[in-house]
C-alpha atoms as a PDB file:
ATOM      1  CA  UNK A   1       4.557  -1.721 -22.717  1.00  0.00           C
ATOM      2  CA  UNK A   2       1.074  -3.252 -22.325  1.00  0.00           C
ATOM      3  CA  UNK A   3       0.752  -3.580 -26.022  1.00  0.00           C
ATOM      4  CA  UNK A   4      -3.234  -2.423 -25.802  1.00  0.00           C
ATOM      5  CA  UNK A   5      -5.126   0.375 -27.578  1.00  0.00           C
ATOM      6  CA  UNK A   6      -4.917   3.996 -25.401  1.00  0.00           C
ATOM      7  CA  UNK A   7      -8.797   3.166 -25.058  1.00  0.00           C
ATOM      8  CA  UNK A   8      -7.603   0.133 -23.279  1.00  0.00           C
ATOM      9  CA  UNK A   9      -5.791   1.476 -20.835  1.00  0.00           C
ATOM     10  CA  UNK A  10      -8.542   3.849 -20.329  1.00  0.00           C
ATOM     11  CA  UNK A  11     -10.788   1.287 -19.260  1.00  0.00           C
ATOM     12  CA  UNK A  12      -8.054  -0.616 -16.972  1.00  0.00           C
ATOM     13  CA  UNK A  13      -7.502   2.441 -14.874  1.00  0.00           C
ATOM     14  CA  UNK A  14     -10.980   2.552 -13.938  1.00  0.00           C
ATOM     15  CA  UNK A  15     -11.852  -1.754 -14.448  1.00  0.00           C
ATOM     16  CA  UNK A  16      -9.169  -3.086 -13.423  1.00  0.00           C
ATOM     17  CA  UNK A  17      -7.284  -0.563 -11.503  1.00  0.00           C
ATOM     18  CA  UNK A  18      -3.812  -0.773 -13.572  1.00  0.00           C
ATOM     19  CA  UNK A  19      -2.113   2.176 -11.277  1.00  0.00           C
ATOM     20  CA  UNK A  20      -1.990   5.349 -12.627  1.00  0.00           C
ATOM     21  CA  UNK A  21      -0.856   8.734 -11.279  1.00  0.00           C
ATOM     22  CA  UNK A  22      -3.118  12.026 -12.480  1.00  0.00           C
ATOM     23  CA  UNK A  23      -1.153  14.938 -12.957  1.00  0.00           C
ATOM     24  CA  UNK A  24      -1.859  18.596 -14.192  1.00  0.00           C
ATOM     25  CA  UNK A  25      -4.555  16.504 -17.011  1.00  0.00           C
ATOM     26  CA  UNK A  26      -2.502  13.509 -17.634  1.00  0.00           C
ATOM     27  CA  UNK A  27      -1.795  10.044 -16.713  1.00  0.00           C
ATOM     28  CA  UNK A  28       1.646   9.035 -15.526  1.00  0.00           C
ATOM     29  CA  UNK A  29       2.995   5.018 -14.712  1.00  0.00           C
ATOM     30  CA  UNK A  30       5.925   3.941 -13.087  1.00  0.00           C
ATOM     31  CA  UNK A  31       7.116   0.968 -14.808  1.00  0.00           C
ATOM     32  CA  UNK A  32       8.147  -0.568 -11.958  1.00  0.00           C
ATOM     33  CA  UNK A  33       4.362  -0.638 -10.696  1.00  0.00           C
ATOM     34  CA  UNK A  34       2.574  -1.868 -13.739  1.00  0.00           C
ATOM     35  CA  UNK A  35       4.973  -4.382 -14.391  1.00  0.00           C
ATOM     36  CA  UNK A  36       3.556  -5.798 -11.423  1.00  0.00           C
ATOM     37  CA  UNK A  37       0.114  -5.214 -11.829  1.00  0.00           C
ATOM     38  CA  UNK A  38       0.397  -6.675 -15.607  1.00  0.00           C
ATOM     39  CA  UNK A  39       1.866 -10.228 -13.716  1.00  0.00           C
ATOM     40  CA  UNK A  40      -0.708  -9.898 -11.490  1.00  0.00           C
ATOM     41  CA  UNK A  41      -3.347  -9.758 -13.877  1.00  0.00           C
ATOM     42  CA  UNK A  42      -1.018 -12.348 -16.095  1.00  0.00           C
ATOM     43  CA  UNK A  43      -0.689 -10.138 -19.299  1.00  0.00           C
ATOM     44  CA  UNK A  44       2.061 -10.554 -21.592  1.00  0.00           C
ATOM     45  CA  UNK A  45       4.235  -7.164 -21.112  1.00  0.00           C
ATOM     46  CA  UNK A  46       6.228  -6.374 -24.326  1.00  0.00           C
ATOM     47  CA  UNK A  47       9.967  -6.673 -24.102  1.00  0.00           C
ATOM     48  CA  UNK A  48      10.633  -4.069 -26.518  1.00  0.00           C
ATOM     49  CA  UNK A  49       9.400  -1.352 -24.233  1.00  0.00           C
ATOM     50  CA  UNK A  50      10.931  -2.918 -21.284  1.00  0.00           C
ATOM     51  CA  UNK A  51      14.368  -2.594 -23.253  1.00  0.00           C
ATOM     52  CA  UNK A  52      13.790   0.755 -23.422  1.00  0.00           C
ATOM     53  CA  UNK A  53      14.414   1.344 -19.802  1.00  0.00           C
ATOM     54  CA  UNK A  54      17.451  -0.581 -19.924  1.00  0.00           C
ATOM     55  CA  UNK A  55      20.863   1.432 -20.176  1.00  0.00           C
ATOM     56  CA  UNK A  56      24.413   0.230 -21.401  1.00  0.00           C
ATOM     57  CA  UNK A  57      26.769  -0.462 -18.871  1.00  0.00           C
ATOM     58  CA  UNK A  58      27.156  -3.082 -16.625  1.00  0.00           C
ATOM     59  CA  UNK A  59      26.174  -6.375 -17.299  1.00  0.00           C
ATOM     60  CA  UNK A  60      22.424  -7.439 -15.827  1.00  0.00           C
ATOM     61  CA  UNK A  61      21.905 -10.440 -14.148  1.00  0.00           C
ATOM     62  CA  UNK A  62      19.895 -13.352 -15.715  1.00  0.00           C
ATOM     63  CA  UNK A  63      17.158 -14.930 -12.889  1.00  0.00           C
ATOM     64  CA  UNK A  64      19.299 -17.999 -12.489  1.00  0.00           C
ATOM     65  CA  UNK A  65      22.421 -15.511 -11.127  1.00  0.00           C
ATOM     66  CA  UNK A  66      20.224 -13.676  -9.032  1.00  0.00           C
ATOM     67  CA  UNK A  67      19.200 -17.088  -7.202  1.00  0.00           C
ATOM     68  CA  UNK A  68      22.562 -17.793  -7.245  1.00  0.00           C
ATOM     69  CA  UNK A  69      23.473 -14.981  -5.166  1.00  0.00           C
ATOM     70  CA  UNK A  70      20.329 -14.983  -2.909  1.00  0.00           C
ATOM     71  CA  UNK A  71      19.512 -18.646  -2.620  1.00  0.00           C
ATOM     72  CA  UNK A  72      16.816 -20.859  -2.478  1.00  0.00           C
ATOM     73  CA  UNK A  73      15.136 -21.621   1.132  1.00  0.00           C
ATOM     74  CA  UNK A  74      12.608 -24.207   2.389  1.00  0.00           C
ATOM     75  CA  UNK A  75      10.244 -24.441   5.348  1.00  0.00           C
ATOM     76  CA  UNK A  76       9.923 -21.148   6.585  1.00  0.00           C
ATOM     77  CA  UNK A  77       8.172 -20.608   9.483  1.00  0.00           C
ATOM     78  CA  UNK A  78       5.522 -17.693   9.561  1.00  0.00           C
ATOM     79  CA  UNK A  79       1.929 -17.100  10.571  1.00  0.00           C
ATOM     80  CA  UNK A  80       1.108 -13.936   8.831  1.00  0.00           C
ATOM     81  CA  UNK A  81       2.585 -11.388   6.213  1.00  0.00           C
ATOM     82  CA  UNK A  82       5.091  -9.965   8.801  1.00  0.00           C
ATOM     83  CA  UNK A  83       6.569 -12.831  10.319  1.00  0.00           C
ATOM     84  CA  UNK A  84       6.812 -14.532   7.027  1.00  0.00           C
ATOM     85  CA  UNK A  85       9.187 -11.198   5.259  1.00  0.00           C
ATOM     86  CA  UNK A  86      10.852 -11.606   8.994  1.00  0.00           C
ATOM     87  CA  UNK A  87      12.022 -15.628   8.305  1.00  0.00           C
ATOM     88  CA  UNK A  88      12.984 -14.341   4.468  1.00  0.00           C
ATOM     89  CA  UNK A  89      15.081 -11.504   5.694  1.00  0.00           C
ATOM     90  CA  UNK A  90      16.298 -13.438   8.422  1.00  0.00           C
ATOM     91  CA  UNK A  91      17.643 -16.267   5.365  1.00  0.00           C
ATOM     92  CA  UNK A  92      18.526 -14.309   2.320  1.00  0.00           C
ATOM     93  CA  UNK A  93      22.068 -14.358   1.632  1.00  0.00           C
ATOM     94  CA  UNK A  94      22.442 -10.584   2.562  1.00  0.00           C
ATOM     95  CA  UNK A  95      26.606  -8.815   3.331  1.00  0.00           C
ATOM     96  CA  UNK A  96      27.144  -8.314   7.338  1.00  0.00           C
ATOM     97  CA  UNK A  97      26.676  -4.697   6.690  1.00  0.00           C
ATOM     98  CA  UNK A  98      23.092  -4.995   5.475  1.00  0.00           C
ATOM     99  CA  UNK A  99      20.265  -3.824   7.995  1.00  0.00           C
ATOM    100  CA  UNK A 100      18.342  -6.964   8.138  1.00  0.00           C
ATOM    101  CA  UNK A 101      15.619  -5.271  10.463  1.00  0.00           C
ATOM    102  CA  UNK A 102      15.771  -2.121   8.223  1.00  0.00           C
ATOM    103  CA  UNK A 103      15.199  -4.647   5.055  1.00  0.00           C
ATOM    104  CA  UNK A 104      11.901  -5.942   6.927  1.00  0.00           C
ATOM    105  CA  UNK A 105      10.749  -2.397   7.719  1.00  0.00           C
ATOM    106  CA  UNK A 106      10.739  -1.729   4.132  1.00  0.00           C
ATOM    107  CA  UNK A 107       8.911  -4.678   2.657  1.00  0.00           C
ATOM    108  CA  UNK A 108       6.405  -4.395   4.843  1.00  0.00           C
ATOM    109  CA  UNK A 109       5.827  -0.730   3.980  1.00  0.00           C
ATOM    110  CA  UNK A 110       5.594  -1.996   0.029  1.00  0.00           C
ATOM    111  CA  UNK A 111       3.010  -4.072   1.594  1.00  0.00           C
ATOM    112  CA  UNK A 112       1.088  -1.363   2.678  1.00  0.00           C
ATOM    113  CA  UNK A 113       0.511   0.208  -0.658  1.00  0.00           C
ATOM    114  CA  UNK A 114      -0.783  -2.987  -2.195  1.00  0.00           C
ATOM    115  CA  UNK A 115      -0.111  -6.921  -1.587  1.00  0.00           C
ATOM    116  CA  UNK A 116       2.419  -8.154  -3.930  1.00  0.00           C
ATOM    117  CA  UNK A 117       0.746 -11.275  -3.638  1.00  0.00           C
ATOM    118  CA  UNK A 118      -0.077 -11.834  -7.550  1.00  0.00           C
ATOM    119  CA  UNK A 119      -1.866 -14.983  -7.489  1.00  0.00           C
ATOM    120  CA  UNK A 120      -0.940 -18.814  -7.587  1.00  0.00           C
ATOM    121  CA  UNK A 121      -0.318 -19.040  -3.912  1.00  0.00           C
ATOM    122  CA  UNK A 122       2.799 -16.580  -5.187  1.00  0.00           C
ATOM    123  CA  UNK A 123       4.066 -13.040  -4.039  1.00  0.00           C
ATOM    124  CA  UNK A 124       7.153 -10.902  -5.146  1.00  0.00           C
ATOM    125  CA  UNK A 125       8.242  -8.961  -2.062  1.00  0.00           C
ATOM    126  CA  UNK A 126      10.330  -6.110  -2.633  1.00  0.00           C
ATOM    127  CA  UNK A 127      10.960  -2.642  -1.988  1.00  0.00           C
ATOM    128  CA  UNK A 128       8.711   0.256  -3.905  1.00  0.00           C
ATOM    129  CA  UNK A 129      11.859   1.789  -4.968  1.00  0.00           C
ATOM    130  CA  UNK A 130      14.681  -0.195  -4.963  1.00  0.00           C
ATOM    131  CA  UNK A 131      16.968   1.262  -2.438  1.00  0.00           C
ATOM    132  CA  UNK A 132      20.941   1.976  -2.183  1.00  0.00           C
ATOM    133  CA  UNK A 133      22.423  -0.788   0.016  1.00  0.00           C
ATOM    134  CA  UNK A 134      25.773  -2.284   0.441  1.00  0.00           C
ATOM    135  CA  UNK A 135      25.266  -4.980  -2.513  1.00  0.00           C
ATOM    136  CA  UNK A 136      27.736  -5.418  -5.230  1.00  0.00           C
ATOM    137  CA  UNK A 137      24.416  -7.181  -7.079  1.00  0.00           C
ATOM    138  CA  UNK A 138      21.170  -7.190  -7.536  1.00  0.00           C
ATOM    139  CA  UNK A 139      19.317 -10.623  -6.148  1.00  0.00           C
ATOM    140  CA  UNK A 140      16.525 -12.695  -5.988  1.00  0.00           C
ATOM    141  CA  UNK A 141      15.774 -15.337  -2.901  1.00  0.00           C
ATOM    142  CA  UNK A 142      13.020 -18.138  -3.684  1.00  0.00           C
ATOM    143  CA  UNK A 143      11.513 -19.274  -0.728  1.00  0.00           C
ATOM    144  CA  UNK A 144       8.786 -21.454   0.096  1.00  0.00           C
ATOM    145  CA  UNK A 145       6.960 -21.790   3.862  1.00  0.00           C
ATOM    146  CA  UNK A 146       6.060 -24.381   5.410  1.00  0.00           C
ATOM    147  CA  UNK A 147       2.468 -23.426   5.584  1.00  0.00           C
ATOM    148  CA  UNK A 148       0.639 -20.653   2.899  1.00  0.00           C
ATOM    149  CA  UNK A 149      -0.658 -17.623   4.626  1.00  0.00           C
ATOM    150  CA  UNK A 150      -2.648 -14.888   3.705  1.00  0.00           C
ATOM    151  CA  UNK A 151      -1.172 -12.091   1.860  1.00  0.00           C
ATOM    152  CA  UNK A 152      -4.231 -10.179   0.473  1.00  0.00           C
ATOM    153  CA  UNK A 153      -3.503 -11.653  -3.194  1.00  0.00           C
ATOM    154  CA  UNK A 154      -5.612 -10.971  -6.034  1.00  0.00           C
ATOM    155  CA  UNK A 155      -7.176 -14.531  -6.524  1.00  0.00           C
ATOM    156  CA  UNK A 156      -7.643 -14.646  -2.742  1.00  0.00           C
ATOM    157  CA  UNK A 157      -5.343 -17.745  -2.778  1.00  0.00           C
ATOM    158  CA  UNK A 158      -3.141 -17.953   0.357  1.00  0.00           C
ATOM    159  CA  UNK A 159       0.916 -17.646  -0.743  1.00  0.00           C
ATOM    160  CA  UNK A 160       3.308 -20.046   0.155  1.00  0.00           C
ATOM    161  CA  UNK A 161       5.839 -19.274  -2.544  1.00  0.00           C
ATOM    162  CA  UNK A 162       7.957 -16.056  -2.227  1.00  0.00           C
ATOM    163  CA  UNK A 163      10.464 -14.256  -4.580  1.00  0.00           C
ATOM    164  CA  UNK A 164      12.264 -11.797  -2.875  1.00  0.00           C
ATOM    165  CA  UNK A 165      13.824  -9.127  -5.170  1.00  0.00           C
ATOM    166  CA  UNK A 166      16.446  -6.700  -3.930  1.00  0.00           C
ATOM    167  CA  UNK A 167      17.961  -4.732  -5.801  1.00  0.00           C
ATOM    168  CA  UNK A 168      20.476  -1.637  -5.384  1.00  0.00           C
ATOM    169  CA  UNK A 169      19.283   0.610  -8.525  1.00  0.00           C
ATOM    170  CA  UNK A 170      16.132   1.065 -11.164  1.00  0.00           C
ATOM    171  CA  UNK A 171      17.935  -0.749 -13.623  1.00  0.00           C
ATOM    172  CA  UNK A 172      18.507  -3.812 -11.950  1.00  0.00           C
ATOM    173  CA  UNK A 173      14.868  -3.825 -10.306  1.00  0.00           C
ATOM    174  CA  UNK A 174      12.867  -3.852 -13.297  1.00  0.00           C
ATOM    175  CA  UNK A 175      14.952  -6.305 -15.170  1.00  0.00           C
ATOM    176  CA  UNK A 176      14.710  -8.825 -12.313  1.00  0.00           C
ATOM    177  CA  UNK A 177      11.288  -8.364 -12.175  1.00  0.00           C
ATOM    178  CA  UNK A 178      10.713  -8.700 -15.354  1.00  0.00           C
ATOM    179  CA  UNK A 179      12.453 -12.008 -15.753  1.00  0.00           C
ATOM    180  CA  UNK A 180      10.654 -13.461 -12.733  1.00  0.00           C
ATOM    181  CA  UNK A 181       7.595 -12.521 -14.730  1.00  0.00           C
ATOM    182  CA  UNK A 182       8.455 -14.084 -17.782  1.00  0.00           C
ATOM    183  CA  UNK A 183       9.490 -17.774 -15.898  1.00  0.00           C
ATOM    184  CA  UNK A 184       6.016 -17.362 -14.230  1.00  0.00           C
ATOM    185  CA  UNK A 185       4.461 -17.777 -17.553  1.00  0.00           C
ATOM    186  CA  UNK A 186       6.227 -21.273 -17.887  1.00  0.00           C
ATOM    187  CA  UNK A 187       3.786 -24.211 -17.095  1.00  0.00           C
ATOM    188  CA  UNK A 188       6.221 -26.226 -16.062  1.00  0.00           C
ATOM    189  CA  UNK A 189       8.080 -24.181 -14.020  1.00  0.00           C
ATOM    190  CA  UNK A 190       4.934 -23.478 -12.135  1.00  0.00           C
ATOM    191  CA  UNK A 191       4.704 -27.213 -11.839  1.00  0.00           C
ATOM    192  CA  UNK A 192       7.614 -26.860  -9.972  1.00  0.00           C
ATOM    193  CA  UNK A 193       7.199 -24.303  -7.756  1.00  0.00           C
ATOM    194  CA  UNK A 194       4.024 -25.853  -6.851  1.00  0.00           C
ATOM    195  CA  UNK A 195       6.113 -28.978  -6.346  1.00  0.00           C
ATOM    196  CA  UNK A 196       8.256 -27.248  -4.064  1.00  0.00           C
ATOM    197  CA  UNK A 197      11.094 -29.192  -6.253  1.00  0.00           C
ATOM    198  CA  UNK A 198      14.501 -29.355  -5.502  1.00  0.00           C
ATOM    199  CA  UNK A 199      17.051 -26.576  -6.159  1.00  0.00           C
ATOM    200  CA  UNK A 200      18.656 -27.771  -9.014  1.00  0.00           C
ATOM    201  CA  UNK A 201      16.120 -28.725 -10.638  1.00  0.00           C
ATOM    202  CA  UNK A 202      14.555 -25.540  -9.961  1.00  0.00           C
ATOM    203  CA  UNK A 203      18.215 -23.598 -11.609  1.00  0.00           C
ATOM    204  CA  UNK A 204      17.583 -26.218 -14.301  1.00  0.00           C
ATOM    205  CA  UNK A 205      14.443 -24.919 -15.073  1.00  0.00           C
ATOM    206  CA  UNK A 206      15.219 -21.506 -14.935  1.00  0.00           C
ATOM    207  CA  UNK A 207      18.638 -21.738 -16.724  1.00  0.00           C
ATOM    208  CA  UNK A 208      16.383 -23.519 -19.738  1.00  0.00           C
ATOM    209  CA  UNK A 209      13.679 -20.451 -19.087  1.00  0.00           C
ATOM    210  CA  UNK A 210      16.673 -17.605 -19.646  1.00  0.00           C
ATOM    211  CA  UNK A 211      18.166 -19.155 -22.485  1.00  0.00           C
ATOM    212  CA  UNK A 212      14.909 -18.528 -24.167  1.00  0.00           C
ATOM    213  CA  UNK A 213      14.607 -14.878 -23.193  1.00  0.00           C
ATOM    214  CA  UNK A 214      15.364 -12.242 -25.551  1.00  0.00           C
ATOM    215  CA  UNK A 215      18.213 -10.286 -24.463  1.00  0.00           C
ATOM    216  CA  UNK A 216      18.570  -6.465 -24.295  1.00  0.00           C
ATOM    217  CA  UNK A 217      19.977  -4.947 -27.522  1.00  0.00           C
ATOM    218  CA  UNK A 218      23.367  -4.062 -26.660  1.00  0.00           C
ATOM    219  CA  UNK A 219      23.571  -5.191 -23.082  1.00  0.00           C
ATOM    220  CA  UNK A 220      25.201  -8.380 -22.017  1.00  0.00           C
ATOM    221  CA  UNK A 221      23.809 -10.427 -18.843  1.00  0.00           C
ATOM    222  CA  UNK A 222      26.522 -11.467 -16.054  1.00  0.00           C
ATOM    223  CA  UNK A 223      26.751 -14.622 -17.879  1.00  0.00           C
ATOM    224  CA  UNK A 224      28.227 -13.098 -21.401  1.00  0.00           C
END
């Protein structure tokens, strides 16, 4: 996934704390996990072995549908970590029957574990396991607030730029995150974000950004 040397990873577990579970003599990784820590740490992650979590079936979502369905928000209130998640819940394009304060309750617990803050004045809130809700699809709200707080990021860098996945299986959560890894890698998309741009020119960007992604052998996005 990592595309290192098993010496490598050797050395990040213990340098660079990549997160790693010890059990009876061995190492095991949830994918989910050091997908993050690898955009954290901005390392290329191999798309081959993320394909290999993927499964046939229903179509996955490029980035630009998952804004679609979650939207794109600006000037957000919040003076800390909580009452930031709070004005994103309170925003995202969520059905009636979703439990909003339930939502909160369990991004701030992924919060706990570790900041998802992964540097660049940007964080990926989400849950640690993506959890069974009443969504038809899987979705991704940008938002920006209107003043960067401090989320315990990496770089130390206070975030003011937030992509909040949820998503309502495995499947769904590590794609998502891994396309909102790849667009990070974009200079000028980052330009943009930084830019707080505009939201079509931000779905420009990221339409242009997906058309250049390899696709999952065998598995169509929503798009065709």
């Amino acid at each position: 996934m990592l595309d290192v040397s098993e010496k490598t990873v050797y050395r990040w577990l213990t340098e660079r704390k990549l997160p790693g579970y010890r059990m009876s003599g061995q190492y095991r990784f949830s994918r989910a996990e050091v997908l993050e820590w690898a955009t954290a740490n901005k390392l290329n992650v191999s798309v081959g072995a993320l394909q290999e979590a993927e499964e046939q079936g229903q179509p996955l979502p490029t980035l630009a549908d998952g804004l679609q369905v979650g939207g794109i928000f600006y000037r957000l209130g919040g003076s800390d970590k909580e009452s930031a998640l709070r004005s994103v819940v309170e925003v995202v394009r969520l059905p009636d029957e979703v439990d909003r304060e339930f939502l909160l309750q369990v991004l701030l617990a992924r919060e706990q574990l570790a900041s998802t803050g992964i540097g660049d004045g940007i964080a990926i809130p989400h849950a640690r396991n993506p959890i069974v809700l009443h969504l038809e699809k899987p979705l991704v709200a940008l938002c920006f607030l209107e003043r960067a707080i401090d989320f315990g990021a990496l770089d130390g860098r206070p975030v003011q730029t937030l992509f909040a996945v949820i998503s309502p299986s495995v499947r769904a959560h590590l794609h998502l995150l891994s396309r909102v890894s790849f667009a990070l890698r974009d200079p000028e998309f980052k330009a943009l974000l930084l830019a707080q741009a505009g939201r079509e020119e931000l779905l420009v960007a990221i339409r242009r950004i997906s058309a250049s992604q390899p696709r999952p052998h065998g598995v169509q996005t929503a798009d065709g």
